[in-house]
PDB file of N, CA and C in Angstrom:
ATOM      1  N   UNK A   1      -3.759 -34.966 -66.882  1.00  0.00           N
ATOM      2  CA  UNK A   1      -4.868 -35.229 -67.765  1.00  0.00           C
ATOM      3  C   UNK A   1      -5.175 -36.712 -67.772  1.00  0.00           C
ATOM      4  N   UNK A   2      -6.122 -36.983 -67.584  1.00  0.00           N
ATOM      5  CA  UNK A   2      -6.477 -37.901 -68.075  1.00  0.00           C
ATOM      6  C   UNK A   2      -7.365 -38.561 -69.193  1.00  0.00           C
ATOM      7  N   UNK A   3      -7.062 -39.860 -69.660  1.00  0.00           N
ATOM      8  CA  UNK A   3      -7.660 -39.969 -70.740  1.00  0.00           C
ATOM      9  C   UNK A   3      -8.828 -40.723 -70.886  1.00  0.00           C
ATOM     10  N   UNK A   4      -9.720 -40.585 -71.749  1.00  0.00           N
ATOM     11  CA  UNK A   4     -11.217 -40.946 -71.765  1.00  0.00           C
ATOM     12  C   UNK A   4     -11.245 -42.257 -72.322  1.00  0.00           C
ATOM     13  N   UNK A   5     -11.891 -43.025 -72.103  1.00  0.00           N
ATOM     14  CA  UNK A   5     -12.423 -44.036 -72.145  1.00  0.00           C
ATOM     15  C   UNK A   5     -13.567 -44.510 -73.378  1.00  0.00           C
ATOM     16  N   UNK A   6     -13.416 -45.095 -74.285  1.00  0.00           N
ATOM     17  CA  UNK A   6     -14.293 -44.724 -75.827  1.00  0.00           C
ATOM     18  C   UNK A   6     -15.206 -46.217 -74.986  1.00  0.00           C
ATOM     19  N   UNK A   7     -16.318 -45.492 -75.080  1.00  0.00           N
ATOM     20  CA  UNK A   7     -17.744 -46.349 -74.990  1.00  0.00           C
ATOM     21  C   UNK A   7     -17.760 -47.720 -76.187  1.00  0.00           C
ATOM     22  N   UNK A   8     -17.500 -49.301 -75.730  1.00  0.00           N
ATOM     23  CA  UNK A   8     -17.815 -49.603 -77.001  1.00  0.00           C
ATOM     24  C   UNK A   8     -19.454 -50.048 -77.652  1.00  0.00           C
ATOM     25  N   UNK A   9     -19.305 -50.034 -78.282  1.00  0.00           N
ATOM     26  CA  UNK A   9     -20.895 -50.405 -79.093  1.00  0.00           C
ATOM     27  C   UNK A   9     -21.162 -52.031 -79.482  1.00  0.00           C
ATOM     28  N   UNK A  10     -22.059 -52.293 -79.161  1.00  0.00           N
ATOM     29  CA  UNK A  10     -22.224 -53.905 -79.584  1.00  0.00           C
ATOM     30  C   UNK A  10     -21.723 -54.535 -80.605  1.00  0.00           C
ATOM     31  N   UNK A  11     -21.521 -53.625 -81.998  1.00  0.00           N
ATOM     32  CA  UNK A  11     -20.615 -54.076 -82.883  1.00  0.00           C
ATOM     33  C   UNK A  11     -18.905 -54.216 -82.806  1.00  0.00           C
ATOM     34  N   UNK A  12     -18.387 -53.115 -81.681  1.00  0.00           N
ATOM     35  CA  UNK A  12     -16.829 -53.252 -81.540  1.00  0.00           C
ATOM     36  C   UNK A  12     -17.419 -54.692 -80.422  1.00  0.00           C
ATOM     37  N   UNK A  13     -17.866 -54.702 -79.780  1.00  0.00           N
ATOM     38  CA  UNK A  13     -17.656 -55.765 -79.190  1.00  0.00           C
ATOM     39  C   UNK A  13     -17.863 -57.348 -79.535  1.00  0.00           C
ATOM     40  N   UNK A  14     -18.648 -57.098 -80.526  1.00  0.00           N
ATOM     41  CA  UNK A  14     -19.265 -58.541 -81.951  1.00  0.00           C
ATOM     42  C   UNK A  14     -18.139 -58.494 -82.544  1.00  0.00           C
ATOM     43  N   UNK A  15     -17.121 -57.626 -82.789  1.00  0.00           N
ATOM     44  CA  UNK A  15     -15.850 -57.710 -83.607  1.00  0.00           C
ATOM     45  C   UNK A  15     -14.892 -57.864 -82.799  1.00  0.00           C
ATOM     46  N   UNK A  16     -14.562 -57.604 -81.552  1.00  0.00           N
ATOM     47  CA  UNK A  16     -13.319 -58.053 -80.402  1.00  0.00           C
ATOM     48  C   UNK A  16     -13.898 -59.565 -80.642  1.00  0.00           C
ATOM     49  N   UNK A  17     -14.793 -60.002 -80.266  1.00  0.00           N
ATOM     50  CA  UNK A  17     -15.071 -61.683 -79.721  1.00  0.00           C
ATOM     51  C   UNK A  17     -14.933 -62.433 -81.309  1.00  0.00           C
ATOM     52  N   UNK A  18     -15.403 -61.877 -82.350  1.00  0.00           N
ATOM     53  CA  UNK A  18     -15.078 -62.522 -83.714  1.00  0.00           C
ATOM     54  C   UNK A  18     -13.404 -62.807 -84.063  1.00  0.00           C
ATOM     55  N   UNK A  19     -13.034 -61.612 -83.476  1.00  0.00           N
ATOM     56  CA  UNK A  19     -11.252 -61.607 -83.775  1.00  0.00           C
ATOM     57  C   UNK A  19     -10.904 -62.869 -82.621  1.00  0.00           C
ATOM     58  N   UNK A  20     -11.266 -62.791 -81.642  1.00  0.00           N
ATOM     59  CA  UNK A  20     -10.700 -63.670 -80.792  1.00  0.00           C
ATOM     60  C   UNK A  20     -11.106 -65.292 -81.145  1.00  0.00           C
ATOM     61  N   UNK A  21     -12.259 -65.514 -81.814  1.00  0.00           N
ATOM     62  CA  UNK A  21     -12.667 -66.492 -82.131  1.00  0.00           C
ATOM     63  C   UNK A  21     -12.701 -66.924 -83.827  1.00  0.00           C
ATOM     64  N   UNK A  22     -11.456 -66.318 -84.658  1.00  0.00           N
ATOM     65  CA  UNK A  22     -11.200 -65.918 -86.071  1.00  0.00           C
ATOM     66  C   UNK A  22     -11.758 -67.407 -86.637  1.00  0.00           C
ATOM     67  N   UNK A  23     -10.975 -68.368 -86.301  1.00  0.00           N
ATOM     68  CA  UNK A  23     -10.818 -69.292 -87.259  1.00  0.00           C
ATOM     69  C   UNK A  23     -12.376 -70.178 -87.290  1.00  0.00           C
ATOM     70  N   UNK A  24     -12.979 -69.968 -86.230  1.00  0.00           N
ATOM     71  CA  UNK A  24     -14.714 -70.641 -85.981  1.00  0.00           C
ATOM     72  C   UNK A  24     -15.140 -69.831 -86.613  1.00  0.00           C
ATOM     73  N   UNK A  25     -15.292 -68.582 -86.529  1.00  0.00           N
ATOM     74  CA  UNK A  25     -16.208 -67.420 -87.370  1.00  0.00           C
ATOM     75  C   UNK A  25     -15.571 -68.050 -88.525  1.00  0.00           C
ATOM     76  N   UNK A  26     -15.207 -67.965 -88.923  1.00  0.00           N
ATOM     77  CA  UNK A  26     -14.450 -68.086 -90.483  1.00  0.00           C
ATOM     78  C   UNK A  26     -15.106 -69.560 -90.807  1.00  0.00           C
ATOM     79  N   UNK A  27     -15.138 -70.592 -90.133  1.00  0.00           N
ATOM     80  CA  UNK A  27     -15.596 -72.042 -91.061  1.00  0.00           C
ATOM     81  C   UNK A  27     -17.261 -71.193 -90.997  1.00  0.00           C
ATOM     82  N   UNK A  28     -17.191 -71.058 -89.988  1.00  0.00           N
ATOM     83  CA  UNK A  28     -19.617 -71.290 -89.729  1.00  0.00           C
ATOM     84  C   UNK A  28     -19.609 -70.075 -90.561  1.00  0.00           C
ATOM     85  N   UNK A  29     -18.769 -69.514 -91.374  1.00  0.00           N
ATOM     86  CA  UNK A  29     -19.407 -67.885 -92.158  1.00  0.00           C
ATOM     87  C   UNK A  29     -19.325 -69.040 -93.549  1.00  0.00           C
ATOM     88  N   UNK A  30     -18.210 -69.693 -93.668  1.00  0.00           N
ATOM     89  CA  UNK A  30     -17.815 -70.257 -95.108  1.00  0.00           C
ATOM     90  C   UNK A  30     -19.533 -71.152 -95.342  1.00  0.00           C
ATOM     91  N   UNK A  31     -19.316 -71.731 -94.261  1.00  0.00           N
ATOM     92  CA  UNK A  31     -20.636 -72.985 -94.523  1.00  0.00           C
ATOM     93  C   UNK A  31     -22.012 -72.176 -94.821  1.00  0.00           C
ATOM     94  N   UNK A  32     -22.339 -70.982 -93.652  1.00  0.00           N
ATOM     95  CA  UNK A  32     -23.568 -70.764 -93.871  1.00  0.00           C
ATOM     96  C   UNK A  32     -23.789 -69.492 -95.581  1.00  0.00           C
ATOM     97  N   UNK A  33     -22.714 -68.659 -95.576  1.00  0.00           N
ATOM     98  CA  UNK A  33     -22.725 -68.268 -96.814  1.00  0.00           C
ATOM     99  C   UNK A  33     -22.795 -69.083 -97.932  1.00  0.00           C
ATOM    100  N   UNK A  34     -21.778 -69.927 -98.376  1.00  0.00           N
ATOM    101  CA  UNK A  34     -21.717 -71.113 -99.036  1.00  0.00           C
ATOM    102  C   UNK A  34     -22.953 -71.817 -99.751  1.00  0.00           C
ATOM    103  N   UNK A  35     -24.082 -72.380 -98.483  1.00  0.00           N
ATOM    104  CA  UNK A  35     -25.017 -72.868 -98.549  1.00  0.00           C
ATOM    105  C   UNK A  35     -26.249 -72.252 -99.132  1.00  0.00           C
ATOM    106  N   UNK A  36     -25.771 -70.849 -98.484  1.00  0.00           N
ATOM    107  CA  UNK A  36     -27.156 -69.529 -98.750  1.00  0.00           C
ATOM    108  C   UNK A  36     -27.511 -69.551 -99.855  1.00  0.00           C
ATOM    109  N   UNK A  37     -25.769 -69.271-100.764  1.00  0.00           N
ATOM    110  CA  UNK A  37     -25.722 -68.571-101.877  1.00  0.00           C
ATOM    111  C   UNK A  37     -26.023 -69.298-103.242  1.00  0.00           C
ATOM    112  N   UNK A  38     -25.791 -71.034-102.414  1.00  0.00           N
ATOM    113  CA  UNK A  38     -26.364 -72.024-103.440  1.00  0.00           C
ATOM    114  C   UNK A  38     -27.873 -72.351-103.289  1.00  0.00           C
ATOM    115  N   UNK A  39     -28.817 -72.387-101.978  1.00  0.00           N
ATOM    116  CA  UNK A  39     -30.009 -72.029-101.773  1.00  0.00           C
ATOM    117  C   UNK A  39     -30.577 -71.159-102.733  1.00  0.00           C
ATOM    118  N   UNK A  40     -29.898 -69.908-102.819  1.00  0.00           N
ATOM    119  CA  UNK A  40     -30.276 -68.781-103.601  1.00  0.00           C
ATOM    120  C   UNK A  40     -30.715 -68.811-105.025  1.00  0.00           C
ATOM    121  N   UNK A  41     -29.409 -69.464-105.113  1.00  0.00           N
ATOM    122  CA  UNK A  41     -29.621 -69.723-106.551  1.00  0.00           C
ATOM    123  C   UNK A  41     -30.536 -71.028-107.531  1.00  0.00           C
ATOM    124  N   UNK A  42     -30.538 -72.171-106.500  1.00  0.00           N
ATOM    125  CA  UNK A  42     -31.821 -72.981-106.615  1.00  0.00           C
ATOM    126  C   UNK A  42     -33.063 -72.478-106.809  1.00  0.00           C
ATOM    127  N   UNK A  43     -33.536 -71.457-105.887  1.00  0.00           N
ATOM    128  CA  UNK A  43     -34.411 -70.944-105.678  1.00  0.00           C
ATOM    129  C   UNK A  43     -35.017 -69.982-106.355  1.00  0.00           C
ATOM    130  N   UNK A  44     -34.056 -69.718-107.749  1.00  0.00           N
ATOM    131  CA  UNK A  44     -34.554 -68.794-108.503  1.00  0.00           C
ATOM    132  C   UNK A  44     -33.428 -67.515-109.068  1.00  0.00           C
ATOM    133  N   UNK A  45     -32.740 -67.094-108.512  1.00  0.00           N
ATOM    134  CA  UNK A  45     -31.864 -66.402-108.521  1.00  0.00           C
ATOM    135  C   UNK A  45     -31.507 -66.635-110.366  1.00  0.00           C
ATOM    136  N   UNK A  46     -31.075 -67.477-110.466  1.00  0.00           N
ATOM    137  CA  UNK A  46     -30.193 -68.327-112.030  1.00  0.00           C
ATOM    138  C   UNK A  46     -31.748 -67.456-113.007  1.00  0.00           C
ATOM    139  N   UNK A  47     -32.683 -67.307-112.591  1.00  0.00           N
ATOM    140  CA  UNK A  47     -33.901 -67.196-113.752  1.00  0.00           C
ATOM    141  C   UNK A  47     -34.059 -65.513-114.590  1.00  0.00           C
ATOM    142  N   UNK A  48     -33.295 -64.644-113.606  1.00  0.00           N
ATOM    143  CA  UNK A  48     -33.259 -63.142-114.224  1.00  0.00           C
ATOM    144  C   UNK A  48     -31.475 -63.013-113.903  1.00  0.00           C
ATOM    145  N   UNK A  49     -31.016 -62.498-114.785  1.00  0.00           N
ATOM    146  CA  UNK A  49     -30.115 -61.778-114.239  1.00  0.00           C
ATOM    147  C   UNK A  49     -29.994 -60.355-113.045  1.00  0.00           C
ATOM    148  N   UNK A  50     -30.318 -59.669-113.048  1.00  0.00           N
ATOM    149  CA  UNK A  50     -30.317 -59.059-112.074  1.00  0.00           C
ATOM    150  C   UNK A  50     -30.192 -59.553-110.341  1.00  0.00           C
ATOM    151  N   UNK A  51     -31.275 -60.463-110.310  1.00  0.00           N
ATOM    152  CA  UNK A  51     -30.868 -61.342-109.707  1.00  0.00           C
ATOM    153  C   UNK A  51     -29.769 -62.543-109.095  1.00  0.00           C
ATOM    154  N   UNK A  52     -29.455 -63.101-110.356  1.00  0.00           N
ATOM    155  CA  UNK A  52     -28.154 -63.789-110.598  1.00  0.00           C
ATOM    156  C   UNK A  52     -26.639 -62.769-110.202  1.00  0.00           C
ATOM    157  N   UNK A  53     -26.789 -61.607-110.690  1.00  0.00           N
ATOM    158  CA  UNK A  53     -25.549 -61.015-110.753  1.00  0.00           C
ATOM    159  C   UNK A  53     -25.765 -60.155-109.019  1.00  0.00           C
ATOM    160  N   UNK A  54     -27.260 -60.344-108.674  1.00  0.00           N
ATOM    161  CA  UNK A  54     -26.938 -59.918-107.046  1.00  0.00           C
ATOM    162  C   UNK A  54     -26.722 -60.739-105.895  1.00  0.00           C
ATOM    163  N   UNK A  55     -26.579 -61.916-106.577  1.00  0.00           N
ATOM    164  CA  UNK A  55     -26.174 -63.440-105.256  1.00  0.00           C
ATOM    165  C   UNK A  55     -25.067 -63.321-105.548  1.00  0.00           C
ATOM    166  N   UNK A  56     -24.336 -63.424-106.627  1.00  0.00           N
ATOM    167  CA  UNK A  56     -23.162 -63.549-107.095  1.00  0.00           C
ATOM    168  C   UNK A  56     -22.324 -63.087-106.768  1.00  0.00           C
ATOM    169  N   UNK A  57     -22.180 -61.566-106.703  1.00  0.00           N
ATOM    170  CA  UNK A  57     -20.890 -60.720-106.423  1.00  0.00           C
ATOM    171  C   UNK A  57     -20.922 -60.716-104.671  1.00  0.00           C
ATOM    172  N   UNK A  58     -22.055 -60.595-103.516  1.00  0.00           N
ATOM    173  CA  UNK A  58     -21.584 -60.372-102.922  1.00  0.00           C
ATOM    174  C   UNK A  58     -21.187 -61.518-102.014  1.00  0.00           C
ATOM    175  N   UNK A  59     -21.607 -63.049-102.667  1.00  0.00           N
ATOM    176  CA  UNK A  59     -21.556 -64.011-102.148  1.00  0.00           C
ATOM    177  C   UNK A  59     -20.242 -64.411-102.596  1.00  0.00           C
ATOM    178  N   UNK A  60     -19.346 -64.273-103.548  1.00  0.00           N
ATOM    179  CA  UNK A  60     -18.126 -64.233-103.929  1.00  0.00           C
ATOM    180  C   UNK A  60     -16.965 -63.500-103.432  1.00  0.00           C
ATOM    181  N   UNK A  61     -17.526 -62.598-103.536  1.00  0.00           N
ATOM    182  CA  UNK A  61     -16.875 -61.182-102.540  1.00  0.00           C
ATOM    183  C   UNK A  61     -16.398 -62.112-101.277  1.00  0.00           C
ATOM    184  N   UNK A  62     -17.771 -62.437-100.396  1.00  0.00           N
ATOM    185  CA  UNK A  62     -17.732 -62.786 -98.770  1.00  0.00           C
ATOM    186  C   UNK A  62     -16.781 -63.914 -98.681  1.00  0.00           C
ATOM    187  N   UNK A  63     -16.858 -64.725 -99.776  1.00  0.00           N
ATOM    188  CA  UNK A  63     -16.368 -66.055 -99.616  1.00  0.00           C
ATOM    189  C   UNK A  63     -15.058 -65.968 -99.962  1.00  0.00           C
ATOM    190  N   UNK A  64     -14.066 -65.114-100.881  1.00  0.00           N
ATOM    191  CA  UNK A  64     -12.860 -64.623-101.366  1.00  0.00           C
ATOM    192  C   UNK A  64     -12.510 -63.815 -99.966  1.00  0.00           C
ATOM    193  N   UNK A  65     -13.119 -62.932 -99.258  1.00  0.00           N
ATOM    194  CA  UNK A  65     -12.301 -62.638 -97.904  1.00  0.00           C
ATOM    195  C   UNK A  65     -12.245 -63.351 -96.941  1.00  0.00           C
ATOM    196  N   UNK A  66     -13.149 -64.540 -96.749  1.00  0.00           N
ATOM    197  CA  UNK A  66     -13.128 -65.339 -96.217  1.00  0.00           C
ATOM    198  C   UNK A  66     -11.719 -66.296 -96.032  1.00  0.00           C
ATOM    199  N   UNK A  67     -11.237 -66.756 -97.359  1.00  0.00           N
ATOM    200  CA  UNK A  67     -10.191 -67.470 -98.027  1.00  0.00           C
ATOM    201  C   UNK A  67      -8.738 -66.586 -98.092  1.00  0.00           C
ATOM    202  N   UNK A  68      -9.031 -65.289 -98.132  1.00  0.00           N
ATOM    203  CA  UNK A  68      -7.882 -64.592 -97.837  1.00  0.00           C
ATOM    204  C   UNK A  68      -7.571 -63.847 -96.239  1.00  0.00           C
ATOM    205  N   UNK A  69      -8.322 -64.415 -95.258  1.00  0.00           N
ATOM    206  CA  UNK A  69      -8.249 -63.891 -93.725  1.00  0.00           C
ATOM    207  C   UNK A  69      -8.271 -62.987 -93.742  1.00  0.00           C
ATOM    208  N   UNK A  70      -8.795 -61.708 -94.269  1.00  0.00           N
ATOM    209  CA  UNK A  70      -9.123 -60.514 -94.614  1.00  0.00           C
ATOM    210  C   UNK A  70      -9.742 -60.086 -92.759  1.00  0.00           C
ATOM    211  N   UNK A  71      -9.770 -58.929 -92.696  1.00  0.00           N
ATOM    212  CA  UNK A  71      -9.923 -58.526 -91.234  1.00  0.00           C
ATOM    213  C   UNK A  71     -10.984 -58.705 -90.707  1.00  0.00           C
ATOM    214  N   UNK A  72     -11.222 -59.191 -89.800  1.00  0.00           N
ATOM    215  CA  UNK A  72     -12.412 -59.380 -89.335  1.00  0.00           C
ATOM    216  C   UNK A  72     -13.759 -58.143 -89.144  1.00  0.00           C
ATOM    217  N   UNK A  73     -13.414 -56.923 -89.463  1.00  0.00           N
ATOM    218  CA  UNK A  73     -14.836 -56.087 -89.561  1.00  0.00           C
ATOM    219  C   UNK A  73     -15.150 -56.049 -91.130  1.00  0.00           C
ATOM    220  N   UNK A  74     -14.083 -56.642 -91.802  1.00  0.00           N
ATOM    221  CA  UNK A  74     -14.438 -56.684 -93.606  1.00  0.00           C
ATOM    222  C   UNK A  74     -15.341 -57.568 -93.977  1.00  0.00           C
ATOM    223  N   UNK A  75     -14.680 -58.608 -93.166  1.00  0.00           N
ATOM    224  CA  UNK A  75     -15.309 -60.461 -92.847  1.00  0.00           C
ATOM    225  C   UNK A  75     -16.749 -59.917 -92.439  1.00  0.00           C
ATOM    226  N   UNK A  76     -17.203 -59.340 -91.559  1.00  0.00           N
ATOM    227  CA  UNK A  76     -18.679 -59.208 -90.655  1.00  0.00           C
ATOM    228  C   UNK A  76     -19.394 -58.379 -91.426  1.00  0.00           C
ATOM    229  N   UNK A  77     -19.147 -57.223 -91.759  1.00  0.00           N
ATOM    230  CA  UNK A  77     -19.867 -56.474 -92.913  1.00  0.00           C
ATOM    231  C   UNK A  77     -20.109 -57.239 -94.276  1.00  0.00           C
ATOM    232  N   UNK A  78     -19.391 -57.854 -94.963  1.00  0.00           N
ATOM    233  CA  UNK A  78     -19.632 -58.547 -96.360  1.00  0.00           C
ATOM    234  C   UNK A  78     -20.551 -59.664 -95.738  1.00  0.00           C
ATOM    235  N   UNK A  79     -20.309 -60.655 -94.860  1.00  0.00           N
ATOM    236  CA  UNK A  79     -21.042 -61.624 -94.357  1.00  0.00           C
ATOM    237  C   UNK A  79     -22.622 -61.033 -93.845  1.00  0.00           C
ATOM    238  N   UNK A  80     -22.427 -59.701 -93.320  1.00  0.00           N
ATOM    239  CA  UNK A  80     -24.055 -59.434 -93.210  1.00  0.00           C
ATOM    240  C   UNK A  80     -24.951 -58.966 -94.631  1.00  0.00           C
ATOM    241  N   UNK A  81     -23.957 -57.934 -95.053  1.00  0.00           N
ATOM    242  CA  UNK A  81     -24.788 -57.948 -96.442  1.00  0.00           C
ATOM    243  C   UNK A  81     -25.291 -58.990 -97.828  1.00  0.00           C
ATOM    244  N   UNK A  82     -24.455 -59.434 -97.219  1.00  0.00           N
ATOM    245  CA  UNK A  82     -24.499 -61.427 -98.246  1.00  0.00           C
ATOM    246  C   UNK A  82     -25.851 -61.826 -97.457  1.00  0.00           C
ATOM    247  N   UNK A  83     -25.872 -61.826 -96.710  1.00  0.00           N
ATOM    248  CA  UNK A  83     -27.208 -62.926 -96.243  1.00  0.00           C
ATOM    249  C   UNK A  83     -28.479 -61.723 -96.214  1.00  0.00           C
ATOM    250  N   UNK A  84     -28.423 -61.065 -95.815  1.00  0.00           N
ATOM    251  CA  UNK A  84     -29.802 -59.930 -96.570  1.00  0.00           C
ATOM    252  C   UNK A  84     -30.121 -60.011 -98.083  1.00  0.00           C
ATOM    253  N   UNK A  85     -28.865 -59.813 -98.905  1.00  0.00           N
ATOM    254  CA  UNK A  85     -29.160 -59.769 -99.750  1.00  0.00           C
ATOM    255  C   UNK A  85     -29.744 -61.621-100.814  1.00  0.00           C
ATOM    256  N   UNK A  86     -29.558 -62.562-100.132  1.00  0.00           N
ATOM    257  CA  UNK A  86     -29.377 -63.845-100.323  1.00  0.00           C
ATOM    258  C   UNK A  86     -30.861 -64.099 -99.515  1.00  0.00           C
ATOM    259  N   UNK A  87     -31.300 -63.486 -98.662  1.00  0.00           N
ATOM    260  CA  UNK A  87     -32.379 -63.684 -97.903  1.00  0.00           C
ATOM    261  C   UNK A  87     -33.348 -63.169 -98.625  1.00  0.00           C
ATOM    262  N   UNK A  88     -33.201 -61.794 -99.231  1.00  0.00           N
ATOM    263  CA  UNK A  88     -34.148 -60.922-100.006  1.00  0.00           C
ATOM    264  C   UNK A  88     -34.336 -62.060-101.101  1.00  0.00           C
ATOM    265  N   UNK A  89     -33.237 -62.428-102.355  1.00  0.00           N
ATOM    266  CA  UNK A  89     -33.512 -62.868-103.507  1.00  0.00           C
ATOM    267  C   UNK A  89     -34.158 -64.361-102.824  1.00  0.00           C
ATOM    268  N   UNK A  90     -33.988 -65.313-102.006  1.00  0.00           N
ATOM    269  CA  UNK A  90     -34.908 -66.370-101.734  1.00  0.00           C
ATOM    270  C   UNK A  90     -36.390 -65.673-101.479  1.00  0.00           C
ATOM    271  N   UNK A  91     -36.325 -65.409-100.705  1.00  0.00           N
ATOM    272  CA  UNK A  91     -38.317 -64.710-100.241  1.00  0.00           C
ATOM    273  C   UNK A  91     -38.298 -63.942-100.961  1.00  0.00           C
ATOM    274  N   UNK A  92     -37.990 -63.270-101.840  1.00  0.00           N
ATOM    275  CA  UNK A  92     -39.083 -62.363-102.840  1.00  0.00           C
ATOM    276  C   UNK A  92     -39.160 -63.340-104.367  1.00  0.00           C
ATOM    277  N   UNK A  93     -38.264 -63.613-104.718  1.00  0.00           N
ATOM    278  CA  UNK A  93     -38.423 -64.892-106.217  1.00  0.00           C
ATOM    279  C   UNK A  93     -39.062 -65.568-106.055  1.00  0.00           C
TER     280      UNK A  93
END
């Protein structure tokens, strides 16, 4: 028998090269989250709560796994939803 070969997908492969490159992903995620999430909140975020409490958690979240080397597909998922959601509250406020 032989065994099959699992197709990878652009994301296992965005996550092999992130793991291999941990500690760079990890500063340029700290800086550009970091920056976003204070952008964000300049920008309006601080003026409703709803708002406020949606920069907040997941930009805290990203930046706490960040600081705890948390695995790198935890790291890439929180880091993408942080900046959508940090992107949304700048351009729509």
């Amino acid at each position: 028998m032989e065994t099959q070969k699992i197709k990878e997908s652009t994301w296992m492969k965005l996550e092999n090269l992130a793991t291999q490159y941990r500690f760079g992903v990890i500063a340029i995620s700290l800086l550009i989250i970091g920056c976003l999430g204070g952008i964000a909140m300049n920008y309006g975020a601080a003026l409703h709560i709803w708002s406020l409490i949606a920069v907040v958690i997941p930009t805290m979240t990203t930046l706490s796994l960040l600081l705890a080397v948390a695995p790198m597909r935890w790291i890439l998922n929180a880091f993408i939803v942080t900046l959508i959601i940090d992107l949304l509250v700048i351009f729509i406020i």
